[in-house]
C-alpha atoms as a PDB file:
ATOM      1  CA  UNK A   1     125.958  21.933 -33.471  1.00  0.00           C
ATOM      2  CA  UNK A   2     127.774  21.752 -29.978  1.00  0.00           C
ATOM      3  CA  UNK A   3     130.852  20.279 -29.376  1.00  0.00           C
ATOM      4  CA  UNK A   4     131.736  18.533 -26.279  1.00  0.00           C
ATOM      5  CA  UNK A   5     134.701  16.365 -25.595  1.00  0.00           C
ATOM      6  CA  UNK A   6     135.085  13.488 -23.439  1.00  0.00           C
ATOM      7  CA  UNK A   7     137.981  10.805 -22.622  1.00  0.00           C
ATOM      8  CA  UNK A   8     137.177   7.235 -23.036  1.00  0.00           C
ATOM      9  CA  UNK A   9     139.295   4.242 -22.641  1.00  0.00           C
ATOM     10  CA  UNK A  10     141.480   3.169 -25.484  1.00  0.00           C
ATOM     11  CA  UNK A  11     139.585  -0.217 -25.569  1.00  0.00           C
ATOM     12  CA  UNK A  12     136.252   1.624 -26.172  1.00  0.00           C
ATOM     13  CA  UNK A  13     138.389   4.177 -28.621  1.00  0.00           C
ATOM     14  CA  UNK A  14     139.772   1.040 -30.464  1.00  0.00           C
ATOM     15  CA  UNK A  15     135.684  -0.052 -30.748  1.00  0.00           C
ATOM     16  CA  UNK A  16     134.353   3.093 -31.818  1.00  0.00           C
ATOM     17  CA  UNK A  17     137.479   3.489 -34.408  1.00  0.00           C
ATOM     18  CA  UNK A  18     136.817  -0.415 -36.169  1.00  0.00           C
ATOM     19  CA  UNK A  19     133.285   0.084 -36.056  1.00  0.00           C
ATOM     20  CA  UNK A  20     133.701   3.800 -37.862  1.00  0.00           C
ATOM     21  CA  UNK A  21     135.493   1.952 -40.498  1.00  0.00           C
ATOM     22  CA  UNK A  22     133.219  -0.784 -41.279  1.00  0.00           C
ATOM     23  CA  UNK A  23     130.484   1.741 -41.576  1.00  0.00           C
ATOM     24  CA  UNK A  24     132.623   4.438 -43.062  1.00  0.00           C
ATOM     25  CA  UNK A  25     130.975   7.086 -40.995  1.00  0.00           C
ATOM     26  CA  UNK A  26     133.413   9.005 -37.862  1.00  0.00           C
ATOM     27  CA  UNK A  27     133.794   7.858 -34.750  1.00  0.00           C
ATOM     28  CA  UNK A  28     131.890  11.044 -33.901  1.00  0.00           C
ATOM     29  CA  UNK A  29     128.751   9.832 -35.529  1.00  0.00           C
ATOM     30  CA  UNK A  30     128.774   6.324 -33.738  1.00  0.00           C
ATOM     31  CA  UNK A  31     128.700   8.006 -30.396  1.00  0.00           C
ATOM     32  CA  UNK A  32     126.042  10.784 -31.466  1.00  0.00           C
ATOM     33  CA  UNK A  33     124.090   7.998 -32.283  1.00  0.00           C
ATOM     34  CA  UNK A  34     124.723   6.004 -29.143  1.00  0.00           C
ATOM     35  CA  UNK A  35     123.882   8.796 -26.585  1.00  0.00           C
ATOM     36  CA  UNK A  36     120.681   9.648 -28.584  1.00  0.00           C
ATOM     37  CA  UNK A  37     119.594   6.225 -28.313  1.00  0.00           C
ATOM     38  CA  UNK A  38     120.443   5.520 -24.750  1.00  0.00           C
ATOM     39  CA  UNK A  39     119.023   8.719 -24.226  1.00  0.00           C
ATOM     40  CA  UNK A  40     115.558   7.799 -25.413  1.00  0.00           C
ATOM     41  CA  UNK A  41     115.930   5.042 -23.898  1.00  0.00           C
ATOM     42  CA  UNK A  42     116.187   6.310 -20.474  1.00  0.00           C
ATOM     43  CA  UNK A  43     113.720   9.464 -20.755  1.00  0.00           C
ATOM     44  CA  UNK A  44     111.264   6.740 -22.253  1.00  0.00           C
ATOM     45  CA  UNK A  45     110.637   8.520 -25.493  1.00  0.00           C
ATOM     46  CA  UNK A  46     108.343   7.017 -27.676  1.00  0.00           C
ATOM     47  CA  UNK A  47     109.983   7.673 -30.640  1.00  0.00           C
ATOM     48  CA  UNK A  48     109.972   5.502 -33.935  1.00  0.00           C
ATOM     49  CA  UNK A  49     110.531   1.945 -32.113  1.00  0.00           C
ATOM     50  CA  UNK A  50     109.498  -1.260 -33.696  1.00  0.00           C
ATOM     51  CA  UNK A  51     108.006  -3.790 -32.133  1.00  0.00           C
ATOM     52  CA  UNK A  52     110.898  -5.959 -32.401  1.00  0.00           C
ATOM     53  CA  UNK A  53     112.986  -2.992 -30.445  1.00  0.00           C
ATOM     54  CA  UNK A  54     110.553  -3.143 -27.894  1.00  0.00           C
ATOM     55  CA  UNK A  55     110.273  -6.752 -27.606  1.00  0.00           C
ATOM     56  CA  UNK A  56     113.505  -7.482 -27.928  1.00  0.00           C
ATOM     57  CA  UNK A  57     114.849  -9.305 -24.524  1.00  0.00           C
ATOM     58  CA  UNK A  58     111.933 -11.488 -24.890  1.00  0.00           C
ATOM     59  CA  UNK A  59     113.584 -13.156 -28.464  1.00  0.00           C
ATOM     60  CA  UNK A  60     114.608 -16.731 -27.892  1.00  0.00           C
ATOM     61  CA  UNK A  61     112.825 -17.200 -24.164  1.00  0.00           C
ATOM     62  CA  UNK A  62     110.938 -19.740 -25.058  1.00  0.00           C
ATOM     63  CA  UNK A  63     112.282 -23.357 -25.796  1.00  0.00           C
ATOM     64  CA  UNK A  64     111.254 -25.542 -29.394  1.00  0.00           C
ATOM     65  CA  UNK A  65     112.003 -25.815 -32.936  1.00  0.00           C
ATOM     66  CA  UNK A  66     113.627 -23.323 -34.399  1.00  0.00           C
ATOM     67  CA  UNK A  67     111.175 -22.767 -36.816  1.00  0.00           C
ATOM     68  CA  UNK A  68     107.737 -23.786 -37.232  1.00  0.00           C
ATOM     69  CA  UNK A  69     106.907 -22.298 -40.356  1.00  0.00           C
ATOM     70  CA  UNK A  70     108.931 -25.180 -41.825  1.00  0.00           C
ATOM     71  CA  UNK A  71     107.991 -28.092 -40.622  1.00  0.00           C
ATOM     72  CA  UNK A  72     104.410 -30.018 -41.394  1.00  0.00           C
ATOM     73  CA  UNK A  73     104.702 -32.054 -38.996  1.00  0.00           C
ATOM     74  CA  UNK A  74     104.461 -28.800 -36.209  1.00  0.00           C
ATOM     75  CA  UNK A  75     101.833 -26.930 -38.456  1.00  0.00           C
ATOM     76  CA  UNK A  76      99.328 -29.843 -37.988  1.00  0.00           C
ATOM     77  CA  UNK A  77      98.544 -29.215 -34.753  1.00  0.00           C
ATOM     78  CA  UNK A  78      97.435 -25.206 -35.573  1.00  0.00           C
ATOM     79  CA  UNK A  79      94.488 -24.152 -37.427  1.00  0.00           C
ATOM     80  CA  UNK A  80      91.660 -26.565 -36.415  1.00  0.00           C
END
């Protein structure tokens, strides 16, 4: 493996070093991690995405109750 080194500023440092601890991995890992992902992200690698990844910004555009599943009253008015 390759190492590089990079500064960053000591809010994103003080990030990196909470999340590392709630995760117990290094602050090393989070950013390998990061990069790869924003990575992909940019090349447009297909990867192993879910469609939830890929969908993701569209989550909560659309206005109604919460959740249909739940109610009778909304789950009427499908299936006929």
């Amino acid at each position: 493996m390759k190492t590089i080194s990079l500064k960053v500023p000591e809010g994103l440092d003080a990030h990196l070093e909470q999340l590392a601890a709630e995760r117990g991995t290094s602050k090393s890992e989070l950013v390998r991690q990061a990069l790869e992902a924003h990575l992909e992200l940019l090349l447009g690698g297909v990867g192993e995405r879910s469609f939830a990844t890929l969908a993701g910004d569209l989550a909560g555009c659309i206005l109604g109750p919460a959740d249909l599943s739940t109610s009778p009253v909304h789950a009427e008015e499908f299936g006929d």
